[in-house]
PDB file of N, CA and C in Angstrom:
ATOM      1  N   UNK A   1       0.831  -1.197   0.000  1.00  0.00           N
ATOM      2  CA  UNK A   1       0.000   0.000   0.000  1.00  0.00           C
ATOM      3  C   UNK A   1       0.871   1.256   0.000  1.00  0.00           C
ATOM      4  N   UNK A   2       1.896   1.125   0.848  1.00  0.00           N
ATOM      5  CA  UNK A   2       2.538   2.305   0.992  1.00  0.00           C
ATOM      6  C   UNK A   2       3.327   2.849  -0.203  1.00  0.00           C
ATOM      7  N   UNK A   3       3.759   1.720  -1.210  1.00  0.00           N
ATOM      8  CA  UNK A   3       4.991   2.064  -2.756  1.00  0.00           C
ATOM      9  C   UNK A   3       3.709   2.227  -3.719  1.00  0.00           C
ATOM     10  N   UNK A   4       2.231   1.470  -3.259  1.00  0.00           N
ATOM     11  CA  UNK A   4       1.198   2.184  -4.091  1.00  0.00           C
ATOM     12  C   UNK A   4       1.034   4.003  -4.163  1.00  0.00           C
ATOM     13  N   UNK A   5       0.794   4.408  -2.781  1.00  0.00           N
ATOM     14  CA  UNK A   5       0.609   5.753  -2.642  1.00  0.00           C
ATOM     15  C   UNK A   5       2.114   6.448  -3.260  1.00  0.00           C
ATOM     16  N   UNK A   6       3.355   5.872  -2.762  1.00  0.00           N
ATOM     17  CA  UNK A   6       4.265   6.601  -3.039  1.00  0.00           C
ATOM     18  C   UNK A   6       4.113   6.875  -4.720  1.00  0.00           C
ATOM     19  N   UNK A   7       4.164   5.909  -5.191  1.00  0.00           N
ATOM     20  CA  UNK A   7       3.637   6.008  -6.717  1.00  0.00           C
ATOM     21  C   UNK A   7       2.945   6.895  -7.204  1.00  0.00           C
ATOM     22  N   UNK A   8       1.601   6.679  -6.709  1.00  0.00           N
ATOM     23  CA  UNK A   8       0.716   7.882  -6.877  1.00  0.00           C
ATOM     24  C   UNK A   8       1.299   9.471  -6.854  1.00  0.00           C
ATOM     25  N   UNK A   9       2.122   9.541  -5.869  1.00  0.00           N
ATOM     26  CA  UNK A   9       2.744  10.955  -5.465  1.00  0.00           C
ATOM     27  C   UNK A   9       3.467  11.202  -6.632  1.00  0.00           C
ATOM     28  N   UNK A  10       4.488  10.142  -7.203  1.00  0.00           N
ATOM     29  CA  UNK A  10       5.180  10.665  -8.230  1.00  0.00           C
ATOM     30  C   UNK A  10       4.589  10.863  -9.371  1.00  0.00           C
ATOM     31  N   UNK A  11       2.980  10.325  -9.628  1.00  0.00           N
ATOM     32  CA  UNK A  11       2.860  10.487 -10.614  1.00  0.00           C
ATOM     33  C   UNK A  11       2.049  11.982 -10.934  1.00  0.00           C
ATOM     34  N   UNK A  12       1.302  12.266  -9.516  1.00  0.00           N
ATOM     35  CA  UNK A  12       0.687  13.681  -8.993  1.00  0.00           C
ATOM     36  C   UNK A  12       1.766  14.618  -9.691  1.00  0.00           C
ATOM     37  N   UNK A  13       3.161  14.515  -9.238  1.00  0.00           N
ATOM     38  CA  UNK A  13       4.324  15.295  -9.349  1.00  0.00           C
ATOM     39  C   UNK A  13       4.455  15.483 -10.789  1.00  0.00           C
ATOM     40  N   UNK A  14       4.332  14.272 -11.430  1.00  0.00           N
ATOM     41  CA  UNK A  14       5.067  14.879 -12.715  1.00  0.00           C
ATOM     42  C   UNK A  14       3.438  15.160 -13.974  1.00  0.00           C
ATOM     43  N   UNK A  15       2.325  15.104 -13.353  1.00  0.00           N
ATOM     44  CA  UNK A  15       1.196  15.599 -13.800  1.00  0.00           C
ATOM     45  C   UNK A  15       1.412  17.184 -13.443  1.00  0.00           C
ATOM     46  N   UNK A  16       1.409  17.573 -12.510  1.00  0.00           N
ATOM     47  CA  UNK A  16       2.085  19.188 -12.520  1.00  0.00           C
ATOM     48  C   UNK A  16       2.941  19.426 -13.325  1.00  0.00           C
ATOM     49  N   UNK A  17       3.914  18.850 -13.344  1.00  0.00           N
ATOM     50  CA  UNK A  17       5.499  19.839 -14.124  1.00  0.00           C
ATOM     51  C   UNK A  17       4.795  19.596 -15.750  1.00  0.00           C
ATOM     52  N   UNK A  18       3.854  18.678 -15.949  1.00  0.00           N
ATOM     53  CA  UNK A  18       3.049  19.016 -17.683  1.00  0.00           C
ATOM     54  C   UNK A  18       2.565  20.428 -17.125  1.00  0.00           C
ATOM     55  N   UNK A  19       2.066  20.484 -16.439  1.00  0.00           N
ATOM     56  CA  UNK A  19       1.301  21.468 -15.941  1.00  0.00           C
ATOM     57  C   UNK A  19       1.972  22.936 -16.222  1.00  0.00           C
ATOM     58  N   UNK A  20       3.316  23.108 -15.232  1.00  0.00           N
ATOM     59  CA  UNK A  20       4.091  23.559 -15.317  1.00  0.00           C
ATOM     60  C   UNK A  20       4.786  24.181 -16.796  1.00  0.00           C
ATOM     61  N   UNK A  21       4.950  23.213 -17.408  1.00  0.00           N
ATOM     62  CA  UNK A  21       5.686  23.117 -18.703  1.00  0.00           C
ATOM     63  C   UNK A  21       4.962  23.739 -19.510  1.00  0.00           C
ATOM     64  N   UNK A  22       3.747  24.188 -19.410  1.00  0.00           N
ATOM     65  CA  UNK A  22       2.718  24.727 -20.344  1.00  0.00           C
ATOM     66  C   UNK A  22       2.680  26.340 -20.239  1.00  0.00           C
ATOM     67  N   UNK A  23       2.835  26.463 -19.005  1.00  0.00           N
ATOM     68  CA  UNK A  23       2.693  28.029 -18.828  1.00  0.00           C
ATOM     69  C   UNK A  23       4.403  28.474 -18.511  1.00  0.00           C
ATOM     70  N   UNK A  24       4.282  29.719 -18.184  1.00  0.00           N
ATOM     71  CA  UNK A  24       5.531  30.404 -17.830  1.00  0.00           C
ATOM     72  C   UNK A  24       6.376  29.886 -16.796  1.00  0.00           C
ATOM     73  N   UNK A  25       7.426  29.141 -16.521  1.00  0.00           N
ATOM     74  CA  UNK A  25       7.813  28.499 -15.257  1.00  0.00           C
ATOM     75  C   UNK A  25       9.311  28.940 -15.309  1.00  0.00           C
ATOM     76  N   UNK A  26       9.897  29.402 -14.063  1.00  0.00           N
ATOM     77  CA  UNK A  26      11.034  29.942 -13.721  1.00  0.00           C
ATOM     78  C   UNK A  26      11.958  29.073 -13.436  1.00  0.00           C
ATOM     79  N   UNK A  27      13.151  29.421 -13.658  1.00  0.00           N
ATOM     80  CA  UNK A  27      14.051  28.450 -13.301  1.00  0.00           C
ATOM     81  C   UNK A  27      13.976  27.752 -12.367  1.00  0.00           C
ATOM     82  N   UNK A  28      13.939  28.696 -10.802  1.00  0.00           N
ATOM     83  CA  UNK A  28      13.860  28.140 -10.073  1.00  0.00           C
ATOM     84  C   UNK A  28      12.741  27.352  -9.292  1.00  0.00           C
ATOM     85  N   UNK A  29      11.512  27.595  -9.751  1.00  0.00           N
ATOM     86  CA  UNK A  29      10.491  26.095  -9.520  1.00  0.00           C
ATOM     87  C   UNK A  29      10.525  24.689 -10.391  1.00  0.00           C
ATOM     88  N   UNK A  30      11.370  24.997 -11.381  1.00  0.00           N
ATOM     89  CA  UNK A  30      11.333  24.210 -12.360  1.00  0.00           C
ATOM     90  C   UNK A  30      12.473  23.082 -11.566  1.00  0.00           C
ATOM     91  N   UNK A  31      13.237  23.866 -10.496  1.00  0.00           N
ATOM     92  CA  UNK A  31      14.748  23.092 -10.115  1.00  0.00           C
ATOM     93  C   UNK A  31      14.200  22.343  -8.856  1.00  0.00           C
ATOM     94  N   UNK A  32      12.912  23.273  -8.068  1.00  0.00           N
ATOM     95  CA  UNK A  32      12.360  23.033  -6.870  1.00  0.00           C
ATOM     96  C   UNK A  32      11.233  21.506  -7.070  1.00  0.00           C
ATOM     97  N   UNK A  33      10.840  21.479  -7.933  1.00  0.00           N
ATOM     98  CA  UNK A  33       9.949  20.450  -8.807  1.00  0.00           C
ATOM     99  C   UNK A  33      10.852  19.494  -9.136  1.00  0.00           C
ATOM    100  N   UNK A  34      11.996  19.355  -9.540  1.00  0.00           N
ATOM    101  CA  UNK A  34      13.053  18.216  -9.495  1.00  0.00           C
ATOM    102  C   UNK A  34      13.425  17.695  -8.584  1.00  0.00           C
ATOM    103  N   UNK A  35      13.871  18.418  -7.414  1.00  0.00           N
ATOM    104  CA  UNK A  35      14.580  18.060  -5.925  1.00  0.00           C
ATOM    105  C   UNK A  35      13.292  17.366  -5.431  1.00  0.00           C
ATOM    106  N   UNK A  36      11.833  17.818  -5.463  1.00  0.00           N
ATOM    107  CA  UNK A  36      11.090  17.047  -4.846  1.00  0.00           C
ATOM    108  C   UNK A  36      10.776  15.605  -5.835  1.00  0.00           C
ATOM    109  N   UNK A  37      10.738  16.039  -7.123  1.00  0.00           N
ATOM    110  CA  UNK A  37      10.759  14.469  -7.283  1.00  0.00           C
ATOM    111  C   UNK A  37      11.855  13.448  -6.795  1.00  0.00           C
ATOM    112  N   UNK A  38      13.087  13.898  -7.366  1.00  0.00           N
ATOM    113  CA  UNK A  38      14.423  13.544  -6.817  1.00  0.00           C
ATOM    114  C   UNK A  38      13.504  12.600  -4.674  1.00  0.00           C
ATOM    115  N   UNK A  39      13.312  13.485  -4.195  1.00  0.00           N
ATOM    116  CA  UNK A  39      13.182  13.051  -2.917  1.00  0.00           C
ATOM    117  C   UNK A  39      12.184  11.928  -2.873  1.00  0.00           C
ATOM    118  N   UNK A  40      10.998  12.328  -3.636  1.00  0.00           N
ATOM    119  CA  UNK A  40      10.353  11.087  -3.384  1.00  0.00           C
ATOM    120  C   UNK A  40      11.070   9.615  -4.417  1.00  0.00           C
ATOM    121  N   UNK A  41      11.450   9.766  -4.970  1.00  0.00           N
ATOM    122  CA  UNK A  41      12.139   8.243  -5.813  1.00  0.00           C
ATOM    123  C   UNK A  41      13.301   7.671  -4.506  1.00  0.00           C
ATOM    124  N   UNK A  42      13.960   8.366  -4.169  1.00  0.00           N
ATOM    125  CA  UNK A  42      15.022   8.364  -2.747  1.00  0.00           C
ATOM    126  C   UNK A  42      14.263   7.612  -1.767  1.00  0.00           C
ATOM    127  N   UNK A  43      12.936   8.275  -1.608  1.00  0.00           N
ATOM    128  CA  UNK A  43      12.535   7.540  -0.303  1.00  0.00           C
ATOM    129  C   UNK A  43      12.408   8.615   0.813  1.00  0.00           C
ATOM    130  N   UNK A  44      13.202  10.326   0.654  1.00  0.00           N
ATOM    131  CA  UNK A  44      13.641  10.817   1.460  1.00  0.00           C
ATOM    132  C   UNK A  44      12.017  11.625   1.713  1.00  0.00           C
ATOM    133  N   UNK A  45      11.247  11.256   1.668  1.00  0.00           N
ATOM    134  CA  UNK A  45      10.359  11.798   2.430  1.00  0.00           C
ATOM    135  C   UNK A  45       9.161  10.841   2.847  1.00  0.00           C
ATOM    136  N   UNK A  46       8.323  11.668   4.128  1.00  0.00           N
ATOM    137  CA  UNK A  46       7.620  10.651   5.029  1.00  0.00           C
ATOM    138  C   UNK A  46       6.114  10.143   4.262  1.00  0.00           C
ATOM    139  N   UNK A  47       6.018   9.071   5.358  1.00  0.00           N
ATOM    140  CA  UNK A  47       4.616   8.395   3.736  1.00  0.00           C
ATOM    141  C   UNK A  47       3.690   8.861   4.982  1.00  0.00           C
ATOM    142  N   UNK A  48       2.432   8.532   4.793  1.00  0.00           N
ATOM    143  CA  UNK A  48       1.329   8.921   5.326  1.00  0.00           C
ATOM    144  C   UNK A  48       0.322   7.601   5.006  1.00  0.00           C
ATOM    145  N   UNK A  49      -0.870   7.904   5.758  1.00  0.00           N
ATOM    146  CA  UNK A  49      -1.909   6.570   5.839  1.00  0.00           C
ATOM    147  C   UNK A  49      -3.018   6.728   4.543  1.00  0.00           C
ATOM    148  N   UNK A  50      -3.573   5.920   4.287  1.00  0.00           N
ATOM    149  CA  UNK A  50      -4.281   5.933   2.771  1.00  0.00           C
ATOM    150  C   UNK A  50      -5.387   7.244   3.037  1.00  0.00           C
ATOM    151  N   UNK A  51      -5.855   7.364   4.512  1.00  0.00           N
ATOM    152  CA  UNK A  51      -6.794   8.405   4.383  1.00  0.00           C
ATOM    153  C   UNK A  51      -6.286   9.678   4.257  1.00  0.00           C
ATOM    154  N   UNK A  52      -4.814   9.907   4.718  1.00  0.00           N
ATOM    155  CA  UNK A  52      -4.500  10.927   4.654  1.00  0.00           C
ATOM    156  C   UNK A  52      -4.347  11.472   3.121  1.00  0.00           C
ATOM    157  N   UNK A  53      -3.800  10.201   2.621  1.00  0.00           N
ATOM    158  CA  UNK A  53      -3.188  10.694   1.104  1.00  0.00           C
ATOM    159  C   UNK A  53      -4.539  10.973   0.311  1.00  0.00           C
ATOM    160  N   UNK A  54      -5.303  10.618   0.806  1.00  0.00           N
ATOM    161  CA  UNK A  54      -6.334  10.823   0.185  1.00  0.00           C
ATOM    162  C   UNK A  54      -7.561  12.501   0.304  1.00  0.00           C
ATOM    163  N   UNK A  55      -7.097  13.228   1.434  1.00  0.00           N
ATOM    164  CA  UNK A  55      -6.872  14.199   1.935  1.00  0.00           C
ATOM    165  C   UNK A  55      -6.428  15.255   1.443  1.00  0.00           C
ATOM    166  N   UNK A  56      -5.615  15.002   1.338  1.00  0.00           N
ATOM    167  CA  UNK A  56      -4.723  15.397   1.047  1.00  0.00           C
ATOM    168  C   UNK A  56      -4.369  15.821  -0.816  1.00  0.00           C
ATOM    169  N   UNK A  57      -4.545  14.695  -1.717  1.00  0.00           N
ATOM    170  CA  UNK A  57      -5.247  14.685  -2.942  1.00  0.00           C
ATOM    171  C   UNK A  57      -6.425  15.928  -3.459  1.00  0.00           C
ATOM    172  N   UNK A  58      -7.061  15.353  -1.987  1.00  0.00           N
ATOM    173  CA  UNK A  58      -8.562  16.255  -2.645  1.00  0.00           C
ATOM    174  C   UNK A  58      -8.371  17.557  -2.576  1.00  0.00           C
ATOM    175  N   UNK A  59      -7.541  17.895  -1.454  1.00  0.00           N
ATOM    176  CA  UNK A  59      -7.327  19.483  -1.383  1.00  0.00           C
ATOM    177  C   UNK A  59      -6.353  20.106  -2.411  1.00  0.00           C
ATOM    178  N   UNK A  60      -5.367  19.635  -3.145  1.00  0.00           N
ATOM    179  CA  UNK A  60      -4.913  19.714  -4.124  1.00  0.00           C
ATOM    180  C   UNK A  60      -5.825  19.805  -5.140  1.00  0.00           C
ATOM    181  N   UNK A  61      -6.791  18.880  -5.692  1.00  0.00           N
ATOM    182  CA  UNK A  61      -7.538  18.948  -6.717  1.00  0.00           C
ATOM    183  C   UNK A  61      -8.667  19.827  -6.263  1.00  0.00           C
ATOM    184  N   UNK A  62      -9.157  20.760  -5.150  1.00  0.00           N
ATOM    185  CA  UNK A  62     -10.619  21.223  -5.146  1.00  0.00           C
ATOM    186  C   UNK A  62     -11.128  20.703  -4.392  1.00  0.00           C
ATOM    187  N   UNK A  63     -10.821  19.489  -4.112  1.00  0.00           N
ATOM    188  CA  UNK A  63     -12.427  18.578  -3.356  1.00  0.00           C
ATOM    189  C   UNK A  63     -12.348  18.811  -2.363  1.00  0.00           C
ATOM    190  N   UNK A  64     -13.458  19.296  -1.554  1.00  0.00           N
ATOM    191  CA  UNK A  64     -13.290  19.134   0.064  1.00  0.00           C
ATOM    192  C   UNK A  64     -14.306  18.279   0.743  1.00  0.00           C
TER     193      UNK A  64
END
């Protein structure tokens, strides 16, 4: 469950940087958007419980 969600995160991540890539993006979010992917493939950041990620999701997308 947990390399499921982590998954999910990376794929959240690089659904933004399309995102990103479309409009005007500065060097430096463009470098800040790497280091965090960079971290989650590492491992170097903390996982959370399915409800959270899920939470967490929605407030990103709108949903509350």
């Amino acid at each position: 469950m947990e390399r499921e969600l982590e998954e999910l995160k990376v794929e959240l991540l690089k659904l933004q940087a399309k995102q990103i890539t479309g409009e005007k993006a500065d060097k430096d979010s463009l470098e800040a958007l790497e280091r965090d992917l960079e971290d989650m493939i590492k491992r170097r950041v903390k996982t959370v419980s399915g409800d959270e990620a899920v939470k967490i999701l929605s407030e990103l997308i709108g949903e509350d």
